[in-house]
PDB file of N, CA and C in Angstrom:
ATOM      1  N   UNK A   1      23.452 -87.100 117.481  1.00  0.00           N
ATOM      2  CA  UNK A   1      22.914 -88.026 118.481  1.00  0.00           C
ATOM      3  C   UNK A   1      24.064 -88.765 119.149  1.00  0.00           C
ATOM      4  N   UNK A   2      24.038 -88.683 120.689  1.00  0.00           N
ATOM      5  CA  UNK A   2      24.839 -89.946 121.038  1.00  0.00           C
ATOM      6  C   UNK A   2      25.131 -90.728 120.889  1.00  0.00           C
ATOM      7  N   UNK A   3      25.705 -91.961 120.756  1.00  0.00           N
ATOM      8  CA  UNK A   3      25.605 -93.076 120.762  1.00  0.00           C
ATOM      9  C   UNK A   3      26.569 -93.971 122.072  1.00  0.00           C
ATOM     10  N   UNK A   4      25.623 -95.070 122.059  1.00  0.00           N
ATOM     11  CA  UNK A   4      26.184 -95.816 123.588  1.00  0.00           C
ATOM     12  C   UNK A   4      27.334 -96.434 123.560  1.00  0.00           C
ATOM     13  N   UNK A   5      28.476 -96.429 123.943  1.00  0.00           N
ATOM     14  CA  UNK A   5      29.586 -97.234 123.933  1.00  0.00           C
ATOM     15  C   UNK A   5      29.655 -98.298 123.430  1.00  0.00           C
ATOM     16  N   UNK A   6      30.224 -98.979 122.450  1.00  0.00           N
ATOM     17  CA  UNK A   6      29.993-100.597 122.126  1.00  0.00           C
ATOM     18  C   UNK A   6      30.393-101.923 122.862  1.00  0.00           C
ATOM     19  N   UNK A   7      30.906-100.976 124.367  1.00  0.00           N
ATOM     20  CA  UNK A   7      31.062-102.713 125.577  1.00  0.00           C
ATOM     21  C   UNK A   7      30.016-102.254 126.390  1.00  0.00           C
ATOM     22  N   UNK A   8      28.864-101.311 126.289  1.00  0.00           N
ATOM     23  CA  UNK A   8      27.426-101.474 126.798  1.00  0.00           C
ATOM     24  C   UNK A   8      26.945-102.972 126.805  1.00  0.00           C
ATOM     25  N   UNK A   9      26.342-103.472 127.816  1.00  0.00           N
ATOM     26  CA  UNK A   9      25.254-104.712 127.314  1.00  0.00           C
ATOM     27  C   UNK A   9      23.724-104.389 126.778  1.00  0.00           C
ATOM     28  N   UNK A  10      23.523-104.771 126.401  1.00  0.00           N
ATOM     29  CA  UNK A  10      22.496-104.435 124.788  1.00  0.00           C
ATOM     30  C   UNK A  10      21.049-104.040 126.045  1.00  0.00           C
ATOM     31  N   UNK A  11      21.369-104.605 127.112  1.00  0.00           N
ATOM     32  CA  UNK A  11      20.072-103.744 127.876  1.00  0.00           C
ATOM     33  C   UNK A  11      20.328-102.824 128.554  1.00  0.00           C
ATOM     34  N   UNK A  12      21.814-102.326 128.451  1.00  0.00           N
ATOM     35  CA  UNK A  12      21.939-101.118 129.051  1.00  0.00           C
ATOM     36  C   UNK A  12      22.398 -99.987 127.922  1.00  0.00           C
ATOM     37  N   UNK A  13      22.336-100.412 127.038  1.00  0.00           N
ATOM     38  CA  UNK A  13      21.956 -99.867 125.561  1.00  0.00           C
ATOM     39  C   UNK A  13      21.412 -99.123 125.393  1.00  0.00           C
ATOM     40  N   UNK A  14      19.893 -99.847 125.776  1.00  0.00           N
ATOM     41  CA  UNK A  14      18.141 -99.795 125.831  1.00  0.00           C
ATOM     42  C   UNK A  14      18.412 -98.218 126.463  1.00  0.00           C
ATOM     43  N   UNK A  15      18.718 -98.602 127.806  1.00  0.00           N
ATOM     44  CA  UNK A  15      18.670 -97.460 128.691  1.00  0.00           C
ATOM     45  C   UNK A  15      18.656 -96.356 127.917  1.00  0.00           C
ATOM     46  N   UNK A  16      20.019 -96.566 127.039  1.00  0.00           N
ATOM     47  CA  UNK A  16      21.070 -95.766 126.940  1.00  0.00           C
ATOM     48  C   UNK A  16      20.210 -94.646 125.867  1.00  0.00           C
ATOM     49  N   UNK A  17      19.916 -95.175 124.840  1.00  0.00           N
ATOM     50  CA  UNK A  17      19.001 -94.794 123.994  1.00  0.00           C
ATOM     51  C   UNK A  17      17.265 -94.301 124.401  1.00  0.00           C
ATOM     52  N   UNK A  18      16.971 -94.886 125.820  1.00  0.00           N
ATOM     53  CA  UNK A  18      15.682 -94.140 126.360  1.00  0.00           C
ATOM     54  C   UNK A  18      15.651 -92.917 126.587  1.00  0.00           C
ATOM     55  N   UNK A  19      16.718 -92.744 127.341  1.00  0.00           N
ATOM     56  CA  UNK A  19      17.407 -91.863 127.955  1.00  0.00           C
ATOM     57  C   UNK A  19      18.206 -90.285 127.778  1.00  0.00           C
ATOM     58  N   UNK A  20      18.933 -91.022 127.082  1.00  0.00           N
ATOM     59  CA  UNK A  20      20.258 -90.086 125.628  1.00  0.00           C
ATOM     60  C   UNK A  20      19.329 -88.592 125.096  1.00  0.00           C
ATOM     61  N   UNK A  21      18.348 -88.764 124.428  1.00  0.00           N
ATOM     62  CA  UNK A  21      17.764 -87.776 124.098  1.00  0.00           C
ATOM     63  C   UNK A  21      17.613 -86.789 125.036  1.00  0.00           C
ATOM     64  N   UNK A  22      16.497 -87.076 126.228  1.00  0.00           N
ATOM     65  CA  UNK A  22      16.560 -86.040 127.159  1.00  0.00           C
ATOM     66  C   UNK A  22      17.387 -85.041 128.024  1.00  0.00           C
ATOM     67  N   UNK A  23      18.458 -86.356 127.979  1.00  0.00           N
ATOM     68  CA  UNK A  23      19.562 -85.536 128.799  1.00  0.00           C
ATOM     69  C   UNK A  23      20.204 -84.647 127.708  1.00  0.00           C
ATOM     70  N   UNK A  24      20.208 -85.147 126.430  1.00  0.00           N
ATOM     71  CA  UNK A  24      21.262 -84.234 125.492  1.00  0.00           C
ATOM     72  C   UNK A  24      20.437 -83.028 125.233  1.00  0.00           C
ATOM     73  N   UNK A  25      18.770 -82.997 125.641  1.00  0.00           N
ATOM     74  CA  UNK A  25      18.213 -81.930 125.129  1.00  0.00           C
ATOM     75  C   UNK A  25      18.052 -80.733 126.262  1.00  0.00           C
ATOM     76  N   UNK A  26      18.701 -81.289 127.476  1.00  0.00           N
ATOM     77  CA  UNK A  26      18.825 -80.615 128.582  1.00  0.00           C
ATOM     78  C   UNK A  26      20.374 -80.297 129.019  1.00  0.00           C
ATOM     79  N   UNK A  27      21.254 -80.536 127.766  1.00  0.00           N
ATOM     80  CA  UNK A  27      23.055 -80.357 127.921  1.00  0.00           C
ATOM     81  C   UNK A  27      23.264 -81.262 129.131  1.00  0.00           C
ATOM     82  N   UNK A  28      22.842 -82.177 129.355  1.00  0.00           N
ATOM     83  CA  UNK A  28      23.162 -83.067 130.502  1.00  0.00           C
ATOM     84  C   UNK A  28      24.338 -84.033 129.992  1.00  0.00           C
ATOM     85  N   UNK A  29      24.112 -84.121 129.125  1.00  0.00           N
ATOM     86  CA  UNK A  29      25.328 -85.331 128.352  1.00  0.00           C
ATOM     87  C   UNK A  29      26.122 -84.944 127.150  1.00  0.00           C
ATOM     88  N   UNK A  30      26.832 -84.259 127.736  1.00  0.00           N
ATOM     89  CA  UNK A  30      27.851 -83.407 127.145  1.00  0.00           C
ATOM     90  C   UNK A  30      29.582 -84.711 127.321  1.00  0.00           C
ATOM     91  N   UNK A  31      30.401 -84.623 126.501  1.00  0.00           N
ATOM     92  CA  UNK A  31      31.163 -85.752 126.565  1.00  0.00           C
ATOM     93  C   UNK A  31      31.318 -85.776 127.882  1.00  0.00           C
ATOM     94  N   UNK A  32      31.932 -85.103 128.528  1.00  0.00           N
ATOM     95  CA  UNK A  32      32.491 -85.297 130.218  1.00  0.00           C
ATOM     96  C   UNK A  32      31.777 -86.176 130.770  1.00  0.00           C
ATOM     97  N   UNK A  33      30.461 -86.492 130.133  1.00  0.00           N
ATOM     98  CA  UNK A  33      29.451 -87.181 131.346  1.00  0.00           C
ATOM     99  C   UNK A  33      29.208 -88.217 130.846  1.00  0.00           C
ATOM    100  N   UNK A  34      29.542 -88.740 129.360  1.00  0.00           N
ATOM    101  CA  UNK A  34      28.978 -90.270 128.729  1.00  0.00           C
ATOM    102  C   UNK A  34      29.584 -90.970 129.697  1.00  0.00           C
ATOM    103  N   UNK A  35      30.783 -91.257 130.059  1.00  0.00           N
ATOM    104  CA  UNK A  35      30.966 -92.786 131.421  1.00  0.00           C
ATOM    105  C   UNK A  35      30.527 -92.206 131.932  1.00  0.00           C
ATOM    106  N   UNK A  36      29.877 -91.896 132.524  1.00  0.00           N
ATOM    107  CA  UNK A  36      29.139 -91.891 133.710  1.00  0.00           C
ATOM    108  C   UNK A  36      27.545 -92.188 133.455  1.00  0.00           C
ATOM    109  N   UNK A  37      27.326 -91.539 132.947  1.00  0.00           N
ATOM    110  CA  UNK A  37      25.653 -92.076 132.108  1.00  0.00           C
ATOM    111  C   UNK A  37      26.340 -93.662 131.378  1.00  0.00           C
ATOM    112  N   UNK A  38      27.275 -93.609 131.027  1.00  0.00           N
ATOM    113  CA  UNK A  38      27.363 -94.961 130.484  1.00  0.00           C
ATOM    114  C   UNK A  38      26.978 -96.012 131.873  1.00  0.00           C
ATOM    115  N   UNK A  39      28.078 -96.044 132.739  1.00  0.00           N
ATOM    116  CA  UNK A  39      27.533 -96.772 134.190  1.00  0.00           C
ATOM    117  C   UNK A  39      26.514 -96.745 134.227  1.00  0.00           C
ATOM    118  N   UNK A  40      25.429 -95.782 134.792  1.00  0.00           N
ATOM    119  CA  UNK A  40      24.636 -95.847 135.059  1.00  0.00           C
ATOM    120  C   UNK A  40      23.103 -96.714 134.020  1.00  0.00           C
ATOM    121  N   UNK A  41      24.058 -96.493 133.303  1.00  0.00           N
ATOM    122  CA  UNK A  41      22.805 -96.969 132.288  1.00  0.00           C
ATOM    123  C   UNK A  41      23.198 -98.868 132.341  1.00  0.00           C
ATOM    124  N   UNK A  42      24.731 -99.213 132.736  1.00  0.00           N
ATOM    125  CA  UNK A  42      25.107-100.906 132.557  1.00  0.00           C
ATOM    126  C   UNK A  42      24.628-101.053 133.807  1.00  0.00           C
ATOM    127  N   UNK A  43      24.624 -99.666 135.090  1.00  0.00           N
ATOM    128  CA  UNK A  43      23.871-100.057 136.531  1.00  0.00           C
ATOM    129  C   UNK A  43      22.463-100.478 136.350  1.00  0.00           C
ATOM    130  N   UNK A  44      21.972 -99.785 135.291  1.00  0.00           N
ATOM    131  CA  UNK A  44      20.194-100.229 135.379  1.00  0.00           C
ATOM    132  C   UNK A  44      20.404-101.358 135.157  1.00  0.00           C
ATOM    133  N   UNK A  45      20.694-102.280 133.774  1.00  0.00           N
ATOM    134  CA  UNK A  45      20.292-103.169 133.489  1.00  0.00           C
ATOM    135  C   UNK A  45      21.208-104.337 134.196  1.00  0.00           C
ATOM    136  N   UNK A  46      21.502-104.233 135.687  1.00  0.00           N
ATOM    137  CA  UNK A  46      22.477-104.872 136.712  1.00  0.00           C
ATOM    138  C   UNK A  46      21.145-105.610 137.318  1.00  0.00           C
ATOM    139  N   UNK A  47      20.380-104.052 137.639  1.00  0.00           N
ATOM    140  CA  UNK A  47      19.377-103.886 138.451  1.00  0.00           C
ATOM    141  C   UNK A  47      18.535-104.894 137.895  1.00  0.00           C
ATOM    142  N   UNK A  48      17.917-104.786 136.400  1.00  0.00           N
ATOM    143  CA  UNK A  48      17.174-105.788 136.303  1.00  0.00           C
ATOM    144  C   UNK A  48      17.774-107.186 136.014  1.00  0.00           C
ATOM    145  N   UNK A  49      18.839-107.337 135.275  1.00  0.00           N
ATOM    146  CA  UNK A  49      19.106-108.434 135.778  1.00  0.00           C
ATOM    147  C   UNK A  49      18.520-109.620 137.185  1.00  0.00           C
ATOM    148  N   UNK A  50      19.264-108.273 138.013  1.00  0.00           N
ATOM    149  CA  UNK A  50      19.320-109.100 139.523  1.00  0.00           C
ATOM    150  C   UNK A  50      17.901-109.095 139.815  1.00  0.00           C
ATOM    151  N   UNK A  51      17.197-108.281 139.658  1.00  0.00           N
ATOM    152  CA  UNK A  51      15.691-108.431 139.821  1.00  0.00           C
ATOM    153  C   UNK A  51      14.597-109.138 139.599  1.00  0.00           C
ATOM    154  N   UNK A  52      15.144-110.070 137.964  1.00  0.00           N
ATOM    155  CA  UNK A  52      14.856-111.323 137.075  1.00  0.00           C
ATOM    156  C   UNK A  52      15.320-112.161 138.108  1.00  0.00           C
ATOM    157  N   UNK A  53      16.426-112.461 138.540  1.00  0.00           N
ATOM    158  CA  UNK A  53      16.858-113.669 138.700  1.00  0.00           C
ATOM    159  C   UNK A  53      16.157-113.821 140.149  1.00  0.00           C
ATOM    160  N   UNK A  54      16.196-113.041 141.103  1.00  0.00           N
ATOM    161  CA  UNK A  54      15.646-112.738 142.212  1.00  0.00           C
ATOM    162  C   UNK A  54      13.959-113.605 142.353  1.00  0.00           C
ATOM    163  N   UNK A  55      13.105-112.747 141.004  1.00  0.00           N
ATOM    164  CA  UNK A  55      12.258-113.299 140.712  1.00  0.00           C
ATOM    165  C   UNK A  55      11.983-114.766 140.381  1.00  0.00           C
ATOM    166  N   UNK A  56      12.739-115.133 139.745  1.00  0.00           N
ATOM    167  CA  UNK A  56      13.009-116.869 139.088  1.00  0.00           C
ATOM    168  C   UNK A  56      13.479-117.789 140.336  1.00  0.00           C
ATOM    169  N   UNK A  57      14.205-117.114 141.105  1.00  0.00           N
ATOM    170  CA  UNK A  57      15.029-118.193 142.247  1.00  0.00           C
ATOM    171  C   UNK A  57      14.243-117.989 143.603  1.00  0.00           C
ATOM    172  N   UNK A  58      13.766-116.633 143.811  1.00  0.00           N
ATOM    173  CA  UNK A  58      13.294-116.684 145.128  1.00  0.00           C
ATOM    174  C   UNK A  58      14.214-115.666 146.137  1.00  0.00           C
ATOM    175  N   UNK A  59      13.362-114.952 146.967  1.00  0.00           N
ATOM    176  CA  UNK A  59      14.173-114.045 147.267  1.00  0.00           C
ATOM    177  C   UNK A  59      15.020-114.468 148.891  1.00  0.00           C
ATOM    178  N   UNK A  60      13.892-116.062 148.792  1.00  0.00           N
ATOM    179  CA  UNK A  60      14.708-116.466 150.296  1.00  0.00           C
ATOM    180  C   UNK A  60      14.437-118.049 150.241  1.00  0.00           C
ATOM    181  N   UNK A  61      15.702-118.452 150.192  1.00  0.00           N
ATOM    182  CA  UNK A  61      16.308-119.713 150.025  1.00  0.00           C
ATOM    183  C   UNK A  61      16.156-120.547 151.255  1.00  0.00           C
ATOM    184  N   UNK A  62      16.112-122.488 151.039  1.00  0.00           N
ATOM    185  CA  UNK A  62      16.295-123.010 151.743  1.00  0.00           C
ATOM    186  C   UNK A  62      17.883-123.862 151.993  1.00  0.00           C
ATOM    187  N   UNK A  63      18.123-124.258 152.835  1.00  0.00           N
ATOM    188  CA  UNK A  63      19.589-124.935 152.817  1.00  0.00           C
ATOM    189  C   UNK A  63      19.248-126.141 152.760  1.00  0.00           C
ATOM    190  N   UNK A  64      20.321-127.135 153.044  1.00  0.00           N
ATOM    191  CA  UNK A  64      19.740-128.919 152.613  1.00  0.00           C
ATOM    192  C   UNK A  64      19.224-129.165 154.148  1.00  0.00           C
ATOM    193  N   UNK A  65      19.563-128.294 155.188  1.00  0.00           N
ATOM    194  CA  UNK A  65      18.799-128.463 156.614  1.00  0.00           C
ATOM    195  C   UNK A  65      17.543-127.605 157.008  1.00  0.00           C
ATOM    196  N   UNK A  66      17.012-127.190 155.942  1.00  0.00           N
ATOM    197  CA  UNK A  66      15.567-126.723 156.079  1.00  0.00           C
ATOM    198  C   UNK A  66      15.960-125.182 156.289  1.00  0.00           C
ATOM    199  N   UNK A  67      17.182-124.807 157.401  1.00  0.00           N
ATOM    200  CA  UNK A  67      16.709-123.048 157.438  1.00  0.00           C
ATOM    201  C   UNK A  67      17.130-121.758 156.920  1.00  0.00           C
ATOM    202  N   UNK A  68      16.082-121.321 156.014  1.00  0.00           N
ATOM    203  CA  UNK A  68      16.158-119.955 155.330  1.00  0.00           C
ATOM    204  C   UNK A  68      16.787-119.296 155.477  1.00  0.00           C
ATOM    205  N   UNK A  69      17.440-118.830 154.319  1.00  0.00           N
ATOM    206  CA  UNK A  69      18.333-117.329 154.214  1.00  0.00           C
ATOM    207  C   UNK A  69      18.181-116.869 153.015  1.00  0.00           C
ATOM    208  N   UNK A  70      17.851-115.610 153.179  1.00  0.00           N
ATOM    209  CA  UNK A  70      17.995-114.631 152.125  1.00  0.00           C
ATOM    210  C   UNK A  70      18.763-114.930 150.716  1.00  0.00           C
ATOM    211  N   UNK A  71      18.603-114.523 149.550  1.00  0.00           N
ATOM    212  CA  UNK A  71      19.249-115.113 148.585  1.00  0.00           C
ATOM    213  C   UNK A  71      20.267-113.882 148.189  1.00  0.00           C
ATOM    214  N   UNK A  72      21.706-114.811 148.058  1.00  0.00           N
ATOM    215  CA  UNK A  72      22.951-113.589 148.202  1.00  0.00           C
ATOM    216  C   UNK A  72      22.608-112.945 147.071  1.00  0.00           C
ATOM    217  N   UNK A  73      21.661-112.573 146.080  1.00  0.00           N
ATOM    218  CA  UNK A  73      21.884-111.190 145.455  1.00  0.00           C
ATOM    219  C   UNK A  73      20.538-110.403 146.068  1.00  0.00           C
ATOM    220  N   UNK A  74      20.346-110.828 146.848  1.00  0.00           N
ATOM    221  CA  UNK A  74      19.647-109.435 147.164  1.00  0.00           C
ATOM    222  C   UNK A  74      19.926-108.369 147.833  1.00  0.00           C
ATOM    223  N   UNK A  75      21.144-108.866 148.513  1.00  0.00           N
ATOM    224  CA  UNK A  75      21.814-107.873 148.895  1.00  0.00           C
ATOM    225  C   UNK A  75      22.742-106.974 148.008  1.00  0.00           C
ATOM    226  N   UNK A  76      22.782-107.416 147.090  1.00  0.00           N
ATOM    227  CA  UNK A  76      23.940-106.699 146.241  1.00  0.00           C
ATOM    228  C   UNK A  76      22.439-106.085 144.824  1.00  0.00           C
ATOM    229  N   UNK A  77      21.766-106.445 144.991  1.00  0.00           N
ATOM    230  CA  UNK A  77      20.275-105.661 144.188  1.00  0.00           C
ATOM    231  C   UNK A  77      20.142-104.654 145.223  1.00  0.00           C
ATOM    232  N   UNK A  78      20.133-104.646 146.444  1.00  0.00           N
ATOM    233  CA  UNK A  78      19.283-103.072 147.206  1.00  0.00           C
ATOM    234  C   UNK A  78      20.445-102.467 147.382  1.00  0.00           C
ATOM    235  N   UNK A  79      21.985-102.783 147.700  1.00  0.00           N
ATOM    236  CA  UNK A  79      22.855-102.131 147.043  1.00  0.00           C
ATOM    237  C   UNK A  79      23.065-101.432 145.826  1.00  0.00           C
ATOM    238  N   UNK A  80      22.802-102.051 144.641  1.00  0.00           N
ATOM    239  CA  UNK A  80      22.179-101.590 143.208  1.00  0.00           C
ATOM    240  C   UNK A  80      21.763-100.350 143.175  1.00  0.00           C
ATOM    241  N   UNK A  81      20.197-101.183 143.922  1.00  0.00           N
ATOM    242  CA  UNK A  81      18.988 -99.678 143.656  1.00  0.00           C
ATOM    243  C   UNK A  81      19.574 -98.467 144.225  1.00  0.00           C
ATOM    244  N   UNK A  82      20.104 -98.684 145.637  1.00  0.00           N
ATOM    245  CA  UNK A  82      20.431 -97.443 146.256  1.00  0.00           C
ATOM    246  C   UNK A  82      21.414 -96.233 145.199  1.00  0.00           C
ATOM    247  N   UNK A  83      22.265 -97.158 144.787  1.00  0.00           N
ATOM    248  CA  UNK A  83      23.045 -96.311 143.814  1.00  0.00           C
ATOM    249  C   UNK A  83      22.881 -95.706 142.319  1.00  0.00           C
ATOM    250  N   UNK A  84      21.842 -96.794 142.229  1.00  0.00           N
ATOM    251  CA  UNK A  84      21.325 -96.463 140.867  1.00  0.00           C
ATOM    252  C   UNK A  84      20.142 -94.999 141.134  1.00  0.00           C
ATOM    253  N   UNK A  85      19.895 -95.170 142.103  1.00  0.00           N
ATOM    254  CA  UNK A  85      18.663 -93.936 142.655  1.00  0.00           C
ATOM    255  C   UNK A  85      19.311 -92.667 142.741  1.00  0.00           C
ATOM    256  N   UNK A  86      20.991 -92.557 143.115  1.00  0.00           N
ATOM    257  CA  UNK A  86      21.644 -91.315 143.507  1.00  0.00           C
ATOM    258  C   UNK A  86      22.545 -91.247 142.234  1.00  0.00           C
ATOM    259  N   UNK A  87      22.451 -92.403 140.896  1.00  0.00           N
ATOM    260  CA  UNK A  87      22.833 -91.597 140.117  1.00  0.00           C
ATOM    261  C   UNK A  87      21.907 -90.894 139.352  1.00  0.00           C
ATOM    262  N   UNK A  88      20.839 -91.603 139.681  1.00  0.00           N
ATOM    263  CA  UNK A  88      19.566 -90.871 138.621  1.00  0.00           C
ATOM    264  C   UNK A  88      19.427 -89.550 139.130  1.00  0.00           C
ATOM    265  N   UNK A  89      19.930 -89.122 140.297  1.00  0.00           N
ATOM    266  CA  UNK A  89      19.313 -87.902 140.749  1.00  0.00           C
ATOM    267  C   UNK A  89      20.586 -86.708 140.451  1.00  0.00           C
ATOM    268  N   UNK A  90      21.767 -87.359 140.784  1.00  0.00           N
ATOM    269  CA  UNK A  90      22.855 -87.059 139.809  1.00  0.00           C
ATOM    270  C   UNK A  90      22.501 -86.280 138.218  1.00  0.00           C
ATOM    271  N   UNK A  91      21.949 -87.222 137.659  1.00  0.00           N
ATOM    272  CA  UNK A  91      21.944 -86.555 135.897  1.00  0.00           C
ATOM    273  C   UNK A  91      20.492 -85.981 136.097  1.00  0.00           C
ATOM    274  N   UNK A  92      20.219 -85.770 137.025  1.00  0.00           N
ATOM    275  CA  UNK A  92      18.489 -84.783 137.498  1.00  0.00           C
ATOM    276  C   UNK A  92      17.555 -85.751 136.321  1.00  0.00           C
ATOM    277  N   UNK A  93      17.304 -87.200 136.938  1.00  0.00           N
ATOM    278  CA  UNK A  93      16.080 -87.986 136.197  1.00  0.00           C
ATOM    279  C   UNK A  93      15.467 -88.335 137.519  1.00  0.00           C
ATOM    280  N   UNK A  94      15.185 -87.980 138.253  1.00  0.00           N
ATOM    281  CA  UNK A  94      14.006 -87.974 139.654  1.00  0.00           C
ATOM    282  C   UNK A  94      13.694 -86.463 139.942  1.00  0.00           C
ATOM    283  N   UNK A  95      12.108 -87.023 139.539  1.00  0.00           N
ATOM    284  CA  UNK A  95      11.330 -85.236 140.200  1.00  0.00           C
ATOM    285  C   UNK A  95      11.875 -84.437 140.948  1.00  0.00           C
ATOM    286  N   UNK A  96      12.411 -84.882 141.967  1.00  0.00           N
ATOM    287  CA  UNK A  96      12.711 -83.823 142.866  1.00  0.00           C
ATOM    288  C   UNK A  96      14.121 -82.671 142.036  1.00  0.00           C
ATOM    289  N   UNK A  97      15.393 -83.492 141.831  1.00  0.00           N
ATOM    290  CA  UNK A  97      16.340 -83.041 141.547  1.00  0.00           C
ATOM    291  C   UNK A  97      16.038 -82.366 139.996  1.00  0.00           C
ATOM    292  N   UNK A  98      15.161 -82.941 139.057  1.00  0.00           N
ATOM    293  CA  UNK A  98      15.342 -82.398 138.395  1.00  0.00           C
ATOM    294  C   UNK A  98      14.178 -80.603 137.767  1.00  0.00           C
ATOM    295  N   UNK A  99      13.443 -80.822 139.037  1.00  0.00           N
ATOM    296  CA  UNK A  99      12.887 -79.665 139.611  1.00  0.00           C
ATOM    297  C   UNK A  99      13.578 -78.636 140.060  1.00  0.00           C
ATOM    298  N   UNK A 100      14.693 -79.218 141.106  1.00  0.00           N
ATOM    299  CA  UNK A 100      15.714 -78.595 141.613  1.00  0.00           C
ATOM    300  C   UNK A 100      16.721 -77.905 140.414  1.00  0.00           C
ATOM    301  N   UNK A 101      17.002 -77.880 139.284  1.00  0.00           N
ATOM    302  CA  UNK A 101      17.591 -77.782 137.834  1.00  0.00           C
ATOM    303  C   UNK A 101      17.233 -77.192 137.661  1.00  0.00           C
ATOM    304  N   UNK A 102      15.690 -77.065 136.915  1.00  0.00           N
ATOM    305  CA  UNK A 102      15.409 -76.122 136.550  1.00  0.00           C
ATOM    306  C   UNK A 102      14.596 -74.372 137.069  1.00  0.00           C
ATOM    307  N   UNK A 103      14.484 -74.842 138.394  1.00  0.00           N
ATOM    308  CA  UNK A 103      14.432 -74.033 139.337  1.00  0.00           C
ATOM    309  C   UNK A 103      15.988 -73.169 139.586  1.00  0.00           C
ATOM    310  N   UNK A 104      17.141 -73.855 139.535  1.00  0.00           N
ATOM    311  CA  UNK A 104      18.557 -72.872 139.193  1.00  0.00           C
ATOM    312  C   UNK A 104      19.115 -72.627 138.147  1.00  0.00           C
ATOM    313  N   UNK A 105      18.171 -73.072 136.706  1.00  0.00           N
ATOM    314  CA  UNK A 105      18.514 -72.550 135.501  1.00  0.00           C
ATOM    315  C   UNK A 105      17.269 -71.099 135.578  1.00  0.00           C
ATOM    316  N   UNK A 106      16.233 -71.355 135.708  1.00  0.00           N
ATOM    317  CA  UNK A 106      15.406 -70.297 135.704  1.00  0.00           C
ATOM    318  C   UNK A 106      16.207 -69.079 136.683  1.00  0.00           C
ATOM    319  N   UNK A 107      16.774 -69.339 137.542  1.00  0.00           N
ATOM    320  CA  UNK A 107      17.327 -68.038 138.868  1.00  0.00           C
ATOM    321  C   UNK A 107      18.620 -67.812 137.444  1.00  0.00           C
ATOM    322  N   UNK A 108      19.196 -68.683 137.028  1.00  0.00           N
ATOM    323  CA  UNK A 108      20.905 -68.211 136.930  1.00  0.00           C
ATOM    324  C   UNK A 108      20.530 -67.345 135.129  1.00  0.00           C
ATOM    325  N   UNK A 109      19.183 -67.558 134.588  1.00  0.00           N
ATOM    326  CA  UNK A 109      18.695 -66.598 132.938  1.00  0.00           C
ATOM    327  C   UNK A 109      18.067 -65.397 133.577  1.00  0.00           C
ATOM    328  N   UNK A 110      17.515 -65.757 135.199  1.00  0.00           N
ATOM    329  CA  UNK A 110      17.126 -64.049 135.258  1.00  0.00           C
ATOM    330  C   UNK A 110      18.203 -63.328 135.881  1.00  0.00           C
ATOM    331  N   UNK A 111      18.934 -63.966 136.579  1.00  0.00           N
ATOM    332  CA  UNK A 111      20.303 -63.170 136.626  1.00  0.00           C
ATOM    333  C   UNK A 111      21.126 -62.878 135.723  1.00  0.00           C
ATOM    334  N   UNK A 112      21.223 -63.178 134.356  1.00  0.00           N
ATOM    335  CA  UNK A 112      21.640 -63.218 133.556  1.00  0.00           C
ATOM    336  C   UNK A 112      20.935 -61.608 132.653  1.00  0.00           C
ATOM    337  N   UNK A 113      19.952 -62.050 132.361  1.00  0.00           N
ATOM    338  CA  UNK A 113      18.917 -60.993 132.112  1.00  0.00           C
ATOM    339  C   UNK A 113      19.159 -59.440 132.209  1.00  0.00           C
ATOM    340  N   UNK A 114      19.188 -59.791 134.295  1.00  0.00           N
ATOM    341  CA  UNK A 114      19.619 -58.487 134.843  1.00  0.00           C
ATOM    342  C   UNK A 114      20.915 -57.957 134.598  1.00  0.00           C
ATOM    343  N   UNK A 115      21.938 -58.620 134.135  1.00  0.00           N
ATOM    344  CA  UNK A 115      23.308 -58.688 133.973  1.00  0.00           C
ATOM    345  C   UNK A 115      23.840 -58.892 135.231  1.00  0.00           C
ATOM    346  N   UNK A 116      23.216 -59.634 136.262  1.00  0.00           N
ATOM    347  CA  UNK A 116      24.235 -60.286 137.614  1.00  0.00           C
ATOM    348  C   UNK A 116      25.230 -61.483 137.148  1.00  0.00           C
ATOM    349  N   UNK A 117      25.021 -61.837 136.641  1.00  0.00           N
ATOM    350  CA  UNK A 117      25.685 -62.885 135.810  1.00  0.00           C
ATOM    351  C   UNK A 117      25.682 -63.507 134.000  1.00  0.00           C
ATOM    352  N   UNK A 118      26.918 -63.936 133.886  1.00  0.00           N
ATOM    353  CA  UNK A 118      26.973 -64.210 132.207  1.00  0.00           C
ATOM    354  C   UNK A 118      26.601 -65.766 132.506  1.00  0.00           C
ATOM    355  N   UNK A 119      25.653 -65.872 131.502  1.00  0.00           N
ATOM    356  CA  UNK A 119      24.662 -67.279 131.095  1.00  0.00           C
ATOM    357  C   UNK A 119      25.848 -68.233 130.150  1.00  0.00           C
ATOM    358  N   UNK A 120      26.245 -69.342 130.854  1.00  0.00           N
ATOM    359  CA  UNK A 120      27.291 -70.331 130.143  1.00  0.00           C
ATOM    360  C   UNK A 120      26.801 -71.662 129.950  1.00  0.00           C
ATOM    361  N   UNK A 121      26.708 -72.235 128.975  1.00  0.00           N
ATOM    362  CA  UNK A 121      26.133 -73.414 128.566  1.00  0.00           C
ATOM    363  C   UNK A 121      27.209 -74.167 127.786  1.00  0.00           C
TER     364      UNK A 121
END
């Protein structure tokens, strides 16, 4: 079994351990790729972080002269998500991409099969 780096924060841990299984049962997290699943997994719990606090403070602030502005992490939360969305699709954890996977593992075992190609894992 994997295990998560020990300068993880304990909710990107969480991730880490939600996560860990599937990808290792799909060779997705093979050493080359723990930092990177590591990020991504301290990116989630960025995400909620900022998403808590967002929630607690308000997502649009007043000044001491009455007019509203946006609260500065929300810009750096939809920054977040955006990246956190293209790494998930990265380690194929969104339907689409990871449809896309096994749709070119299924082509690259029947080519394999046929002997068009040697099957490497």
């Amino acid at each position: 079994m994997h295990q998560p780096p020990e300068w993880l924060h304990q909710t990107a841990a969480a991730c880490w351990q939600r996560l860990a299984p599937t990808l290792a049962a799909h060779g997705r997290l093979e050493p080359l790729f723990e930092s990177p699943f590591a990020l991504l997994c301290q990116l989630e719990a960025d995400v909620r972080e900022l998403r808590e606090q967002l929630g607690a403070e308000g997502w649009v602030l007043a000044a001491p002269t009455g007019r509203r502005y946006r609260h500065p992490a929300a810009a750096a939360y939809f920054v977040a998500v955006r990246l956190l969305l293209r790494m998930y699709g990265d380690f194929a954890l969104m339907p689409p991409a990871a449809l896309a996977l096994e749709v070119a593992e299924a082509r690259a075992a029947a080519r394999a099969r046929r002997g068009d190609l040697k099957l490497v894992r």
